[in-house]
C-alpha atoms as a PDB file:
ATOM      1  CA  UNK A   1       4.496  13.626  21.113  1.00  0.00           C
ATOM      2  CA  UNK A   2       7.008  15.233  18.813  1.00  0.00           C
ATOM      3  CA  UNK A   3       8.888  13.238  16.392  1.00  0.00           C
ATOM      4  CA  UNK A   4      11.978  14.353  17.795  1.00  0.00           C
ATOM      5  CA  UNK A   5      10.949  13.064  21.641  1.00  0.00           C
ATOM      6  CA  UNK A   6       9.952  10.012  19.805  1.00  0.00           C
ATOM      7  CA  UNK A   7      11.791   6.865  19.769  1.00  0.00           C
ATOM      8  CA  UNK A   8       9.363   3.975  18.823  1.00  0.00           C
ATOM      9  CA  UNK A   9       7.060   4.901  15.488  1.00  0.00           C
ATOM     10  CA  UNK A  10       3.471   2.881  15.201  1.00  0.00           C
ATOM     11  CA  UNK A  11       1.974   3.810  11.339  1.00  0.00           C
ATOM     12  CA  UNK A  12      -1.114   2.737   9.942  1.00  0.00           C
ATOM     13  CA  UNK A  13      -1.320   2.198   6.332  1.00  0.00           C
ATOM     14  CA  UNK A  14      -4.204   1.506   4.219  1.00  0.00           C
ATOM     15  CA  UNK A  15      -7.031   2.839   2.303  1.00  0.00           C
ATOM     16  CA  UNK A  16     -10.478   3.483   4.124  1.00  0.00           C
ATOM     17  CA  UNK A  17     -12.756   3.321   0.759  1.00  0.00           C
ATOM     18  CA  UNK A  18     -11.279  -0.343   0.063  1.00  0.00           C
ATOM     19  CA  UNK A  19     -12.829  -2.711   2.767  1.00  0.00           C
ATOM     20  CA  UNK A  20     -10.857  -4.293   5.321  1.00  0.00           C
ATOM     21  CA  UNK A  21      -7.789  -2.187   3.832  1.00  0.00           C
ATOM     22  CA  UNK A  22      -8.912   0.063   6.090  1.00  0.00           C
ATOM     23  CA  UNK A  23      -7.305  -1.976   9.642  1.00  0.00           C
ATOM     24  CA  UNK A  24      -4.215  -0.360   9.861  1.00  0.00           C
ATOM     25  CA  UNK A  25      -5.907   3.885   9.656  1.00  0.00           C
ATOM     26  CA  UNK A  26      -8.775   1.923  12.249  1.00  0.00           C
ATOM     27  CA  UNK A  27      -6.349   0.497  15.092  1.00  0.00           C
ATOM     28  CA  UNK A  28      -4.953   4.121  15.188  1.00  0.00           C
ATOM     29  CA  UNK A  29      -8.264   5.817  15.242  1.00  0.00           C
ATOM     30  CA  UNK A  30      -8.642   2.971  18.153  1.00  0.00           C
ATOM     31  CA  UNK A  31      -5.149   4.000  20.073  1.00  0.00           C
ATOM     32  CA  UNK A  32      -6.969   7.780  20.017  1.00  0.00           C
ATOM     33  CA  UNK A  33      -9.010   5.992  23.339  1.00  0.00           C
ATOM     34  CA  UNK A  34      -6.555   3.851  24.744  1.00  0.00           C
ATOM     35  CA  UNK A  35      -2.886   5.827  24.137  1.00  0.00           C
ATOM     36  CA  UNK A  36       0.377   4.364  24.216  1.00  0.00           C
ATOM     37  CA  UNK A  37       3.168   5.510  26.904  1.00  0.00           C
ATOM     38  CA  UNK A  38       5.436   8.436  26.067  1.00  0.00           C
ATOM     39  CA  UNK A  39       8.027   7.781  23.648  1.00  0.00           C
ATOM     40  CA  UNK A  40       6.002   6.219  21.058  1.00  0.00           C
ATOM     41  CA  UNK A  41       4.547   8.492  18.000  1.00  0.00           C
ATOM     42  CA  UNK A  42       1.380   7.598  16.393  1.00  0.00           C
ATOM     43  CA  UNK A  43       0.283   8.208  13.216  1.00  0.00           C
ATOM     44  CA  UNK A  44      -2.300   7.312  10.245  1.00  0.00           C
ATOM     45  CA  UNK A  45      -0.401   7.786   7.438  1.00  0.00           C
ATOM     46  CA  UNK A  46      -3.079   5.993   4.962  1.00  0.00           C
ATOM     47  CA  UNK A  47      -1.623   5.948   1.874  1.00  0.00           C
ATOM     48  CA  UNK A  48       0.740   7.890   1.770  1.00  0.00           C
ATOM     49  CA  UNK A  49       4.021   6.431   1.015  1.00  0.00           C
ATOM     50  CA  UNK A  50       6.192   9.245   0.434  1.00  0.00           C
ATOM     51  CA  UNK A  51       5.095  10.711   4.377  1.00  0.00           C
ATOM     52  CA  UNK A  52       6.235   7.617   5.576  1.00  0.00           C
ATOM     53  CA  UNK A  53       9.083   6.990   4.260  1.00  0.00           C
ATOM     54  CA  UNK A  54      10.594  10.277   5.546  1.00  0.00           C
ATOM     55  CA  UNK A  55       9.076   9.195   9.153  1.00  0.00           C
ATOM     56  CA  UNK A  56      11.402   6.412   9.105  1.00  0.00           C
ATOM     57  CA  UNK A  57      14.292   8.409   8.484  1.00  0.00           C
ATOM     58  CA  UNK A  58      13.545  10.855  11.487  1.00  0.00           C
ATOM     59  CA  UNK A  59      15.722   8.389  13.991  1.00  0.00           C
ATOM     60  CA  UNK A  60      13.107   6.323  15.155  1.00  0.00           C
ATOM     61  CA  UNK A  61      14.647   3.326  16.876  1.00  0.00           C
ATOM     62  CA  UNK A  62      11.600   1.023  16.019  1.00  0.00           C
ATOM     63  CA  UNK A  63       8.560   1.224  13.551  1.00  0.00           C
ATOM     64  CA  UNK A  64       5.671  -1.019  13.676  1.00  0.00           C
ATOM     65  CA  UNK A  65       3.436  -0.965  10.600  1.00  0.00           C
ATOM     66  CA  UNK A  66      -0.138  -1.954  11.427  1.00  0.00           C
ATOM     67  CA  UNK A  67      -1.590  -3.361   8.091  1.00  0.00           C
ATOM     68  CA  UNK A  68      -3.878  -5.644   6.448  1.00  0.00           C
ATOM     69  CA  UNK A  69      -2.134  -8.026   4.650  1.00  0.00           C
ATOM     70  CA  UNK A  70      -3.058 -11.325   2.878  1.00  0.00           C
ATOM     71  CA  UNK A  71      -1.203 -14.471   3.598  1.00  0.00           C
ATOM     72  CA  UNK A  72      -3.912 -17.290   3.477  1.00  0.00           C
ATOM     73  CA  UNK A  73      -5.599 -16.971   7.203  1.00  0.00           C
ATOM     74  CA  UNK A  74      -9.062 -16.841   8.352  1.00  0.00           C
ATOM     75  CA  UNK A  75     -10.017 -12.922   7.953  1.00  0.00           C
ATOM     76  CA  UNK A  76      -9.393 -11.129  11.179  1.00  0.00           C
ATOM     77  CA  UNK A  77      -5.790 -13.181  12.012  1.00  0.00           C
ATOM     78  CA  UNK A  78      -3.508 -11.119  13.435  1.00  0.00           C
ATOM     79  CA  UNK A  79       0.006 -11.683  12.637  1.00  0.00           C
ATOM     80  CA  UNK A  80       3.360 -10.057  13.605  1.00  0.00           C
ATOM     81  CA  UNK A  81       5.900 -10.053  10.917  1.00  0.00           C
ATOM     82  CA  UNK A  82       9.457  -8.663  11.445  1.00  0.00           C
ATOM     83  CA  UNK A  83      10.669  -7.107   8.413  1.00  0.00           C
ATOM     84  CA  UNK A  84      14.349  -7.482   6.662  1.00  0.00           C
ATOM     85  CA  UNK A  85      15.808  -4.638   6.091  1.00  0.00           C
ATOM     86  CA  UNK A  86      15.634  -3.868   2.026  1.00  0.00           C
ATOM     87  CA  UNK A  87      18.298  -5.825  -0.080  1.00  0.00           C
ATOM     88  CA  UNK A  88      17.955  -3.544  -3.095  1.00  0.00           C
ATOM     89  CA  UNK A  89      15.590  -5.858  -5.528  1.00  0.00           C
ATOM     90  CA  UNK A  90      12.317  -4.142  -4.632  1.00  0.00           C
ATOM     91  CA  UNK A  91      12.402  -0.896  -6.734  1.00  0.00           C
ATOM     92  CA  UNK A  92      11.464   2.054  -4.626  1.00  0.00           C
ATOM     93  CA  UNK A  93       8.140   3.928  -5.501  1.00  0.00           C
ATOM     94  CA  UNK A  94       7.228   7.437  -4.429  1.00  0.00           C
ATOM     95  CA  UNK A  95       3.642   6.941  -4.949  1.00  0.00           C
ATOM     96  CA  UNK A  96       1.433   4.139  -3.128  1.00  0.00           C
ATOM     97  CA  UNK A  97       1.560   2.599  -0.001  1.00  0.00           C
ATOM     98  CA  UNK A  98       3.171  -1.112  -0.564  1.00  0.00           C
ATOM     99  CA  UNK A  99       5.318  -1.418   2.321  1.00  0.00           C
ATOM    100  CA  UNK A 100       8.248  -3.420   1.456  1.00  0.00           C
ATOM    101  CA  UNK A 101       8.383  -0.327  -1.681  1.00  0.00           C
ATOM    102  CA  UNK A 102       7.788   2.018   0.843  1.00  0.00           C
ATOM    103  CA  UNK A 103      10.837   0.619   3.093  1.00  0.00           C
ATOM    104  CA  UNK A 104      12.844   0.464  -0.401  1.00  0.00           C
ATOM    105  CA  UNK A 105      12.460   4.207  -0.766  1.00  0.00           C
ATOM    106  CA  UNK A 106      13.263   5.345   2.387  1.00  0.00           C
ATOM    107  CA  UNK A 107      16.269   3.310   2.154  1.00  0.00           C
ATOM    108  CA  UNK A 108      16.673   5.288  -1.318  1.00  0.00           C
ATOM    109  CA  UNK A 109      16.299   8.552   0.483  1.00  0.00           C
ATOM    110  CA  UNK A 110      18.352   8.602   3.574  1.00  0.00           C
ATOM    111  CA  UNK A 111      21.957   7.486   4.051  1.00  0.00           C
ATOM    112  CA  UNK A 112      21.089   6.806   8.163  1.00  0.00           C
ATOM    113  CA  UNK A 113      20.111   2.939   8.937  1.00  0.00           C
ATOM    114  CA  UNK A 114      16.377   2.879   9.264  1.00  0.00           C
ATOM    115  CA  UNK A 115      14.708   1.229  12.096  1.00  0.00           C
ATOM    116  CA  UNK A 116      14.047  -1.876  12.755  1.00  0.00           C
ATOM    117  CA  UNK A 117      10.302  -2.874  11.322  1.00  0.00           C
ATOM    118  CA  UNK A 118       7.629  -5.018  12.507  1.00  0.00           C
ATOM    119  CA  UNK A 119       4.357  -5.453  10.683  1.00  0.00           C
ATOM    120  CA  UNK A 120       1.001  -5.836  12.553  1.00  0.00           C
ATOM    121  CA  UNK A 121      -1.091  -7.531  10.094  1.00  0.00           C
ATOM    122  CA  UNK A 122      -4.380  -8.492  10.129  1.00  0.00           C
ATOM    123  CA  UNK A 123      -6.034 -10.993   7.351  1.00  0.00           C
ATOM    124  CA  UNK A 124      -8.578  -9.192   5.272  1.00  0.00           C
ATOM    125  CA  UNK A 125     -11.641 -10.421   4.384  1.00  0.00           C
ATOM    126  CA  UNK A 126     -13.546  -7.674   2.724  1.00  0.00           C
ATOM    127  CA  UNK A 127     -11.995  -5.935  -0.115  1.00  0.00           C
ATOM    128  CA  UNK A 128     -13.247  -4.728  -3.348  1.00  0.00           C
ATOM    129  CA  UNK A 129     -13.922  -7.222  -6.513  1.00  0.00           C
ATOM    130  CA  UNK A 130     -14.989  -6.845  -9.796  1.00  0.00           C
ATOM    131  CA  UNK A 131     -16.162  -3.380 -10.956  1.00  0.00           C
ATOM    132  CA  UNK A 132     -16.266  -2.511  -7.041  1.00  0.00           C
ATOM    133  CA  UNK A 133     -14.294   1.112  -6.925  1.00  0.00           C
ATOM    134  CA  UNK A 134     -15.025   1.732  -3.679  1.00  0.00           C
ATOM    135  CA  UNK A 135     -16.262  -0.274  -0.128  1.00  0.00           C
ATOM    136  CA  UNK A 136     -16.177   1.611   3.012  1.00  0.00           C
ATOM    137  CA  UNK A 137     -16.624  -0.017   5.950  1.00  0.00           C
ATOM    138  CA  UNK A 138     -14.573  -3.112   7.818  1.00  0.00           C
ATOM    139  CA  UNK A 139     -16.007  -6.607   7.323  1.00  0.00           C
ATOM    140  CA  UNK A 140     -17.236  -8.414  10.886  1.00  0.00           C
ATOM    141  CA  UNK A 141     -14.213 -10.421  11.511  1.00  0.00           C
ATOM    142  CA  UNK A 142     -11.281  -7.521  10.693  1.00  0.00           C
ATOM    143  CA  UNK A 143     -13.563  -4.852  13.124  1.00  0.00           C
ATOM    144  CA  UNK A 144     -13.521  -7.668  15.794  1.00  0.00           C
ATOM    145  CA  UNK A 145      -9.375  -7.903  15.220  1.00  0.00           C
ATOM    146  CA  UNK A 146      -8.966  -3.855  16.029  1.00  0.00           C
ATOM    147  CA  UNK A 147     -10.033  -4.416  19.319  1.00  0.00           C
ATOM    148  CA  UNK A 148      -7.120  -7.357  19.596  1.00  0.00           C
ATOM    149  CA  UNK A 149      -4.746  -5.264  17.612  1.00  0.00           C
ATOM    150  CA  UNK A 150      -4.763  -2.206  19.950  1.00  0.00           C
ATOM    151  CA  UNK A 151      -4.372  -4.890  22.710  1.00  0.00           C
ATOM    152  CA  UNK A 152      -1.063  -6.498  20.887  1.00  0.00           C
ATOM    153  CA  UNK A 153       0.635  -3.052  20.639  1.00  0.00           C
ATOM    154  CA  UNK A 154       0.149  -2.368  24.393  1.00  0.00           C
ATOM    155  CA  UNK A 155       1.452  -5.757  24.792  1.00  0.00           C
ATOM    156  CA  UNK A 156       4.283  -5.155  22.059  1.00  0.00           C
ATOM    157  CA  UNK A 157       5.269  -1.526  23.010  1.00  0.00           C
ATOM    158  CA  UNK A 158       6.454  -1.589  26.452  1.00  0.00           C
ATOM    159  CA  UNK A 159       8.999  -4.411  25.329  1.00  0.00           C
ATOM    160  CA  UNK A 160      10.303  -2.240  22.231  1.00  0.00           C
ATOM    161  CA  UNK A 161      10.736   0.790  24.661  1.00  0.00           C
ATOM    162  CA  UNK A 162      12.644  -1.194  26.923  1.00  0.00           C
ATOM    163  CA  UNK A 163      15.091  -3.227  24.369  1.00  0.00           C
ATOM    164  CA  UNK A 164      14.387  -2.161  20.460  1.00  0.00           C
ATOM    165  CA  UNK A 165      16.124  -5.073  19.472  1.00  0.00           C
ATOM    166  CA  UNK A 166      14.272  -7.410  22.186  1.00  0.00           C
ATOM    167  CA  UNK A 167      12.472 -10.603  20.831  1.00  0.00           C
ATOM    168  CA  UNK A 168       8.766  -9.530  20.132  1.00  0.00           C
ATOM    169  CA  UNK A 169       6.637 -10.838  23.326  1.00  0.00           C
ATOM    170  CA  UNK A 170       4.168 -14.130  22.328  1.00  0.00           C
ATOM    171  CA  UNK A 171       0.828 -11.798  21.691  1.00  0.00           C
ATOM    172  CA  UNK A 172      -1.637 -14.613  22.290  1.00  0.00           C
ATOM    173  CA  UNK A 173      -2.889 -17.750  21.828  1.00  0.00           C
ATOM    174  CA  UNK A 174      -1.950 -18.766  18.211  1.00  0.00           C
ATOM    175  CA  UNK A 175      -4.537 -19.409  15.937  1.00  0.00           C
ATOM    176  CA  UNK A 176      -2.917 -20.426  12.455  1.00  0.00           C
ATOM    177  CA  UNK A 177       0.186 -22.662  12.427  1.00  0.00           C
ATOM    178  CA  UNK A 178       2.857 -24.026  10.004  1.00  0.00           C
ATOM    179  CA  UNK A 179       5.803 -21.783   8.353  1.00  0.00           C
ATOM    180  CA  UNK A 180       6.004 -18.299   8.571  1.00  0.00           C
ATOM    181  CA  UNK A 181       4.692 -16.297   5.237  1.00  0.00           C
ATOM    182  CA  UNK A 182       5.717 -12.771   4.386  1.00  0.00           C
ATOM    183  CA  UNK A 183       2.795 -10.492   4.143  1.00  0.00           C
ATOM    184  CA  UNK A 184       2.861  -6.598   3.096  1.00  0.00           C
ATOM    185  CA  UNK A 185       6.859  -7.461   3.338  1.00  0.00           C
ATOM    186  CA  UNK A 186       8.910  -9.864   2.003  1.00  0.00           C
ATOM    187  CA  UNK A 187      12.225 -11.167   4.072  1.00  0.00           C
ATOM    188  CA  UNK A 188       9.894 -12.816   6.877  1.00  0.00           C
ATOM    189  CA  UNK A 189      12.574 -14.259   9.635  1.00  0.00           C
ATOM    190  CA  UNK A 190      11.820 -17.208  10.856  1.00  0.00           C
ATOM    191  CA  UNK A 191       9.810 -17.606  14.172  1.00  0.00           C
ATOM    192  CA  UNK A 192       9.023 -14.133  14.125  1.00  0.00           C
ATOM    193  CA  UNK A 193       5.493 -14.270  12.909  1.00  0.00           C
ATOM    194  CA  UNK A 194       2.805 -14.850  15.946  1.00  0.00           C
ATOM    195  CA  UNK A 195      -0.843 -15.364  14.543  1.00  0.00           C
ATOM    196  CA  UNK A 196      -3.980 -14.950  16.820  1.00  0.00           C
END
């Protein structure tokens, strides 16, 4: 699928030496057996910020990130965040991977609206501490949620092809309750965040 034929983006981000960072570069790996339909361009873009910020500027009507993202769940929680578009306080960064940065800079960049942006996070577990450089590998409970992940986005998908501005479809049985937090992006809207 060429970026051009493209109109729905799904990006991994994360690191694969750092743990459970590693989700969002493992779903896609996971999508390699079990593609999306046409119209939908999928891509591990790791950590590379810059790369993705242009994506979003190539027209895209949607973008869903797929990312491992903190926000106080049992590791493995899967949790669908829809981003606000950038307001101008987070200062845009050319190198790293922070989303709501990453959004920042492609708003920088490109004079074109960018798409609209969910974020398919899943709670990590396993990440580095200490003097820990480096920890490949996911943790039990976040390898267990890539199996569920690649499930959401065929669940998720269809819907975004059909209506990119359609409410996101319930993906499952929620697991975590109580007010939505933002995760790798600030600007959560409320009722938009499903956990499982």
């Amino acid at each position: 699928m060429t970026p051009s034929a493209a109109r729905l983006l799904v990006a991994g981000v994360g690191n694969i030496f750092l743990g459970d960072d590693a989700f969002g570069p493992e779903v896609i790996r996971a999508l390699g057996e079990r593609p999306l339909p046409d119209g939908v361009l999928v891509r591990d873009f790791g950590i590379r910020g810059m790369d993705l910020a242009y994506t979003l500027l190539d027209g895209y009507d949607t973008a869903v990130l797929v990312d491992a993202a903190a926000r106080g769940h049992a590791p493995g929680t899967l949790s669908l965040i829809e981003a606000e578009p950038p307001d101008g306080t987070a200062v845009p960064e050319a190198h790293g991977m922070d989303p709501e940065k990453v959004l920042a800079l492609a708003a920088h960049l490109g004079d074109e609206p960018l798409p609209r942006v969910l974020v398919l996070a899943c709670e990590p577990g396993l990440l580095p501490s200490g003097d820990e450089d480096i920890l490949p590998g996911l943790g039990m409970e976040v390898r267990e949620a890539v199996g569920r992940a690649v499930d959401a986005l065929h669940t998720l998908v269809p819907v975004l092809l059909a209506d990119p501005a359609a409410p996101a479809p319930p993906l499952g049985r929620p697991v975590e309750s109580g007010a939505p937090r933002a995760a790798a992006l600030h600007g959560v809207v409320p009722g938009a965040a499903e956990d499982r």
